[in-house]
N, C-alpha and C. Protein backbone atom coordinates (compact mmCIF):
# COMPACT_ATOMS: atom_id res chain seq x y z
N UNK A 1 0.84 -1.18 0.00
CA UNK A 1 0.00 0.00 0.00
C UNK A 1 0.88 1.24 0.00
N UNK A 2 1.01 2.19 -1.03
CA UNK A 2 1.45 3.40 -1.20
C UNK A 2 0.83 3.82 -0.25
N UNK A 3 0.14 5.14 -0.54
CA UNK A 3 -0.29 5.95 0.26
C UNK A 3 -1.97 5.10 0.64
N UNK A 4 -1.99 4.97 2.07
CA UNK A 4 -3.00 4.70 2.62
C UNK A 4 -3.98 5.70 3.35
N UNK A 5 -5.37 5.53 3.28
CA UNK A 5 -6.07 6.47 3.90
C UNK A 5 -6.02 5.53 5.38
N UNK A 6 -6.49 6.33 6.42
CA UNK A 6 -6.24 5.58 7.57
C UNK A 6 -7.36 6.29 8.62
N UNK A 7 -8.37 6.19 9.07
CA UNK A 7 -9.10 6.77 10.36
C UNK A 7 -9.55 5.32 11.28
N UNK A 8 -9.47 5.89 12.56
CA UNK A 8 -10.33 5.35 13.31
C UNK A 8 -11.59 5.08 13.49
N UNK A 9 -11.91 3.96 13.46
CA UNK A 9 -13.65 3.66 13.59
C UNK A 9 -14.01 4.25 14.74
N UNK A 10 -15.06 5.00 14.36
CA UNK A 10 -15.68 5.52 15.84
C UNK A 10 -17.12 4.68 16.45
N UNK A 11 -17.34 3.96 17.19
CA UNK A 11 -18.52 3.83 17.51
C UNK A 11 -20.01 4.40 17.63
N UNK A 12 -19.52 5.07 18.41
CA UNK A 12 -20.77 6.35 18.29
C UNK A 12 -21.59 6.74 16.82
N UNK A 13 -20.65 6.79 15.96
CA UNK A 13 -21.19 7.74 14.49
C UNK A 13 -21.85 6.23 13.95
N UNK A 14 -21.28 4.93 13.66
CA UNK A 14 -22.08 4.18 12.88
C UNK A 14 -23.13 3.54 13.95
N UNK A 15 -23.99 3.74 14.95
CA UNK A 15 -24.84 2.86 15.45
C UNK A 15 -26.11 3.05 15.15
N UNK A 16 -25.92 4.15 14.07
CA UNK A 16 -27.65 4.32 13.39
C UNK A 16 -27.78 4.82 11.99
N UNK A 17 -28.36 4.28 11.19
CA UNK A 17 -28.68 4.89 10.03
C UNK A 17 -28.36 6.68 9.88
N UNK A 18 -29.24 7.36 10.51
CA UNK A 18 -28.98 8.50 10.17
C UNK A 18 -27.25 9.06 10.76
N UNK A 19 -26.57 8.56 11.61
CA UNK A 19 -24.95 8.89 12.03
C UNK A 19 -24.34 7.84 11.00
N UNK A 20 -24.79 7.03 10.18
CA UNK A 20 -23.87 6.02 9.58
C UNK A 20 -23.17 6.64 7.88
N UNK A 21 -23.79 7.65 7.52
CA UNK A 21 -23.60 7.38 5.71
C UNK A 21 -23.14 9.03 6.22
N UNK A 22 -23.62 10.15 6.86
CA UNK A 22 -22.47 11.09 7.10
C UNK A 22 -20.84 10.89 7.53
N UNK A 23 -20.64 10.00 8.40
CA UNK A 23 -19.77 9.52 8.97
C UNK A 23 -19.18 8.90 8.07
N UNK A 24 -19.66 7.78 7.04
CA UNK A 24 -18.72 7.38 6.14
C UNK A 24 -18.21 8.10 4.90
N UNK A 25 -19.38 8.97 4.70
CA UNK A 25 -19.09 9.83 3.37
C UNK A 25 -17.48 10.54 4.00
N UNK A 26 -17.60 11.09 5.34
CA UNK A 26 -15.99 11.85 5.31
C UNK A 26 -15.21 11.11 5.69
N UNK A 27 -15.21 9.77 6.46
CA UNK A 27 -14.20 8.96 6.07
C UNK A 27 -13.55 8.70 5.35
N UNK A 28 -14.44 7.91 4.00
CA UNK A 28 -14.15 7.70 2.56
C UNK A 28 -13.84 8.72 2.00
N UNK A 29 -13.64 10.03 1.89
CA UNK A 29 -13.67 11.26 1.38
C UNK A 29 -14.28 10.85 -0.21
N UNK A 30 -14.69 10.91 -0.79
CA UNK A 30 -15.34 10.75 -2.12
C UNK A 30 -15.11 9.55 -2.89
N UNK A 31 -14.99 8.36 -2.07
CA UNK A 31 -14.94 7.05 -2.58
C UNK A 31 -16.19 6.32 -2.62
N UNK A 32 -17.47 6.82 -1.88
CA UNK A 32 -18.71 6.52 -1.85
C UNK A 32 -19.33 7.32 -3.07
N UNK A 33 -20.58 6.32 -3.44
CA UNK A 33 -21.12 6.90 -4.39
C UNK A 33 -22.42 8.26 -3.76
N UNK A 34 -22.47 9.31 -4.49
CA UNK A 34 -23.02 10.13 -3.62
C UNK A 34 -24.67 10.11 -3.21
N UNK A 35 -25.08 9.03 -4.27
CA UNK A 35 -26.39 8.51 -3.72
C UNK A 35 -26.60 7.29 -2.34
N UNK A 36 -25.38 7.04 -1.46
CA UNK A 36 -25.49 5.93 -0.92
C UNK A 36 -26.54 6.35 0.64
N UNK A 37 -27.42 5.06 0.56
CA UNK A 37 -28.02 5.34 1.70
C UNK A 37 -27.87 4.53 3.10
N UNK A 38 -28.12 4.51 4.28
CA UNK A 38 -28.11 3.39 5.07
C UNK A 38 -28.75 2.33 4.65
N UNK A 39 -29.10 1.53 3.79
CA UNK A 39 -29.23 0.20 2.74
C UNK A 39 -27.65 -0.38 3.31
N UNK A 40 -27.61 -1.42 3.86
CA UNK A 40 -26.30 -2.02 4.29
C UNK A 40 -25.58 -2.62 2.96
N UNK A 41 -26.62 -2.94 2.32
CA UNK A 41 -26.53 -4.03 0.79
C UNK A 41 -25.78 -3.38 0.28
N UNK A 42 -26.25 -1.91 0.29
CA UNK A 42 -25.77 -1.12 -0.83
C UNK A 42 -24.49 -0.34 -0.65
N UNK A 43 -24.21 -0.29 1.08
CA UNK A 43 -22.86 0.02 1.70
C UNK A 43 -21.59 -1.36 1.11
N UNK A 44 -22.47 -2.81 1.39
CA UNK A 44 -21.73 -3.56 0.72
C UNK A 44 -20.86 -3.66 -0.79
N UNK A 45 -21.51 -3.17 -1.07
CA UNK A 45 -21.55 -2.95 -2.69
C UNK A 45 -20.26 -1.91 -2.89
N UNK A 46 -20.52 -0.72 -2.33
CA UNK A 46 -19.66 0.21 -2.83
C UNK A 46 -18.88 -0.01 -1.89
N UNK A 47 -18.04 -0.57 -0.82
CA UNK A 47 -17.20 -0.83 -0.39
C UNK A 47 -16.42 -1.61 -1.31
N UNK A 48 -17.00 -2.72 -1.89
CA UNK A 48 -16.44 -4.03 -2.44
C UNK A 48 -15.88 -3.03 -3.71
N UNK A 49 -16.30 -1.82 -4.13
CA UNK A 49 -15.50 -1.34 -5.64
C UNK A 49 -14.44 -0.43 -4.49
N UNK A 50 -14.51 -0.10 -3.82
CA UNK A 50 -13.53 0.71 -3.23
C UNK A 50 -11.81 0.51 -4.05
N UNK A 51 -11.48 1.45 -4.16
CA UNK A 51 -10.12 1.51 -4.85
C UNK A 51 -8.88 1.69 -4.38
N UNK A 52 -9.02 2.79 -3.35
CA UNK A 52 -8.44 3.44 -2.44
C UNK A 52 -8.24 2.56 -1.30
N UNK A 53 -6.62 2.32 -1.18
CA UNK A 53 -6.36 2.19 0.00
C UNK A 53 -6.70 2.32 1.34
N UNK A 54 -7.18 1.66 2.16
CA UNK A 54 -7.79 2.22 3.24
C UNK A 54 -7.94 1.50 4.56
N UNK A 55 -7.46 2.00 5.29
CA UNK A 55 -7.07 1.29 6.97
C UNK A 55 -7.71 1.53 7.91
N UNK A 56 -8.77 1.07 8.55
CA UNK A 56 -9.76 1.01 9.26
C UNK A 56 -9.51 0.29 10.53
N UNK A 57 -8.97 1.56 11.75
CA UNK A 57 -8.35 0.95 13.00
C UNK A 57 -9.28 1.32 13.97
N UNK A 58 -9.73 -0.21 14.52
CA UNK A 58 -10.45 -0.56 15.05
C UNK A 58 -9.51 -0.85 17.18
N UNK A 59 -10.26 -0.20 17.91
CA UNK A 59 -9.13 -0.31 19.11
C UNK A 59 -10.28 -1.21 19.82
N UNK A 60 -9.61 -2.07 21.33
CA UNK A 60 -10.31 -2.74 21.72
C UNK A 60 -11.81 -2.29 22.38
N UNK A 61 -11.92 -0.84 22.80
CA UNK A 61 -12.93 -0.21 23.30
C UNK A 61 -14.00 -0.04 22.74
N UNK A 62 -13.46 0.30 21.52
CA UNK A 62 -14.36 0.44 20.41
C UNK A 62 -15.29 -0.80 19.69
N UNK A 63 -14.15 -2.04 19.91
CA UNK A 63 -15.20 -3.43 19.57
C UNK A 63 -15.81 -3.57 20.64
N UNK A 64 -15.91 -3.37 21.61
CA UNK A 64 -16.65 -3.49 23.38
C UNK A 64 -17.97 -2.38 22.85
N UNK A 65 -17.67 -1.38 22.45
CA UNK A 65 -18.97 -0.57 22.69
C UNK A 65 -19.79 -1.00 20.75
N UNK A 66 -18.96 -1.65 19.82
CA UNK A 66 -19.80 -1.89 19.23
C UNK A 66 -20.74 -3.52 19.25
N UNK A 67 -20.40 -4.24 20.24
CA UNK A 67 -21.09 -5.62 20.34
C UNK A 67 -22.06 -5.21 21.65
N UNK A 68 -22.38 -4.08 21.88
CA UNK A 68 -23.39 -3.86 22.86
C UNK A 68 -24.85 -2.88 21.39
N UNK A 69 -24.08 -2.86 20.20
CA UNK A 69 -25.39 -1.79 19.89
C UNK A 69 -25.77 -2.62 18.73
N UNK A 70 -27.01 -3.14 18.15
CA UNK A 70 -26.73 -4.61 16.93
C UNK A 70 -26.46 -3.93 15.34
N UNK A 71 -27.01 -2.47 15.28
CA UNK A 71 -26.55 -1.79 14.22
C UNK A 71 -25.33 -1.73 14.01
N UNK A 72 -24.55 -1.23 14.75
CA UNK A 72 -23.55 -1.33 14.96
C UNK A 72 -22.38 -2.68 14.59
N UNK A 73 -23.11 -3.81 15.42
CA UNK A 73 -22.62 -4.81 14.80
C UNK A 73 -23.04 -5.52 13.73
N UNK A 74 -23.74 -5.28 13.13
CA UNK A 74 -24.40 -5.40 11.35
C UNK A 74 -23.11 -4.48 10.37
N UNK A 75 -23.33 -3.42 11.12
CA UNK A 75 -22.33 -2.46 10.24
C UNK A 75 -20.75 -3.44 10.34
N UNK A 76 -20.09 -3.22 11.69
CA UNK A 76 -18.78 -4.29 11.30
C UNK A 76 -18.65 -5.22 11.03
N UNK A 77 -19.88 -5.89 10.64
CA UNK A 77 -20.03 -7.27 10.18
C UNK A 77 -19.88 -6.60 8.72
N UNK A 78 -20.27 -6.12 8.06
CA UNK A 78 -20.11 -5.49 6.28
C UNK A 78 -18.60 -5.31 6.49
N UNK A 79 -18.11 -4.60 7.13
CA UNK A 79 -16.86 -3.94 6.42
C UNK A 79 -15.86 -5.45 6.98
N UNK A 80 -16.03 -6.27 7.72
CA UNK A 80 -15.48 -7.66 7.72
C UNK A 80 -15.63 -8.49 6.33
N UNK A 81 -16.35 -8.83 5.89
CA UNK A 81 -16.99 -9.18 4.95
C UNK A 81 -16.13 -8.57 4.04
N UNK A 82 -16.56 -7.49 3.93
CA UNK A 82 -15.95 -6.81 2.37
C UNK A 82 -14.59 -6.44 2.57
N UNK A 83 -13.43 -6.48 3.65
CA UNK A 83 -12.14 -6.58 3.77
C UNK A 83 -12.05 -7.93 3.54
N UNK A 84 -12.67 -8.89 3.80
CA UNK A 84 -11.95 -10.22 3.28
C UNK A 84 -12.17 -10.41 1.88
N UNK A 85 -12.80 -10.26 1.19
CA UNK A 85 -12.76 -9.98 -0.44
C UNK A 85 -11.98 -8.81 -0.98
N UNK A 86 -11.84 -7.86 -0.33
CA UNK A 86 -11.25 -6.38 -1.15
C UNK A 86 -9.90 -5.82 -0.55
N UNK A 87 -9.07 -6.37 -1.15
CA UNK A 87 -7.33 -6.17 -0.47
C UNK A 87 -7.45 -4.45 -0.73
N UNK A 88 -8.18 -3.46 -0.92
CA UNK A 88 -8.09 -2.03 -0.46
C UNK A 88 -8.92 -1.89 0.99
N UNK A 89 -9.33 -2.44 1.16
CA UNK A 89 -9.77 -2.29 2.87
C UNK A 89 -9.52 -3.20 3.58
N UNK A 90 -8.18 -2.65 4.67
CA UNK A 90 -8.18 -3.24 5.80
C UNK A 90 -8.59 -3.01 7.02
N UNK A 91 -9.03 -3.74 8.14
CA UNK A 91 -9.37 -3.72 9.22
C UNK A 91 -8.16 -3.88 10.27
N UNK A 92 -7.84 -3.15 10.94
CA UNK A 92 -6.15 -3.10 11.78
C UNK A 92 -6.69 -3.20 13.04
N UNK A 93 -6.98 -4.00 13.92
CA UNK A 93 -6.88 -3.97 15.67
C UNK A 93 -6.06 -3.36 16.01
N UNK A 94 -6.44 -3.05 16.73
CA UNK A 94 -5.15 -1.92 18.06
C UNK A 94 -5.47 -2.77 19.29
């Protein structure tokens, strides 16, 4: 990986539809398509074309407060999923 994009998953921002697709749109900075909605399918989807390098560091607190909210864990269940098919997104534990 040349240049990698790199943020921290925040808990808080993905545990609901309406905090989930703001939160990723500036993550991704313009790697999402600009129609994407909380549709998980459709988060699937445009993750899996993702192009851009991208490192998604996940710390242990943060998997603690997301296996208490189930949106939440729907959501890191996608980007699991679509890092094991898509060598531009990784998932990094801390």
């Amino acid at each position: 990986m040349d240049s990698v994009r790199s943020f921290r998953l925040d808990p808080d921002r993905i545990c609901s539809r309406e905090t989930l697709v703001p939160y990723l749109r500036e993550m991704f900075a313009g790697s999402l398509p600009e129609d994407l909605s909380g549709n998980l399918d459709a988060l699937a989807d445009a993750l899996s074309e993702l192009r851009d390098d991208t490192e998604v560091r996940i710390s242990r607190s943060c998997m603690n407060k997301i296996t208490e909210n189930h949106y939440s864990w729907t959501v890191f269940r996608v980007l699991a999923d679509v890092s094991a098919g898509n060598p531009h997104l990784l998932l990094h534990f801390l």
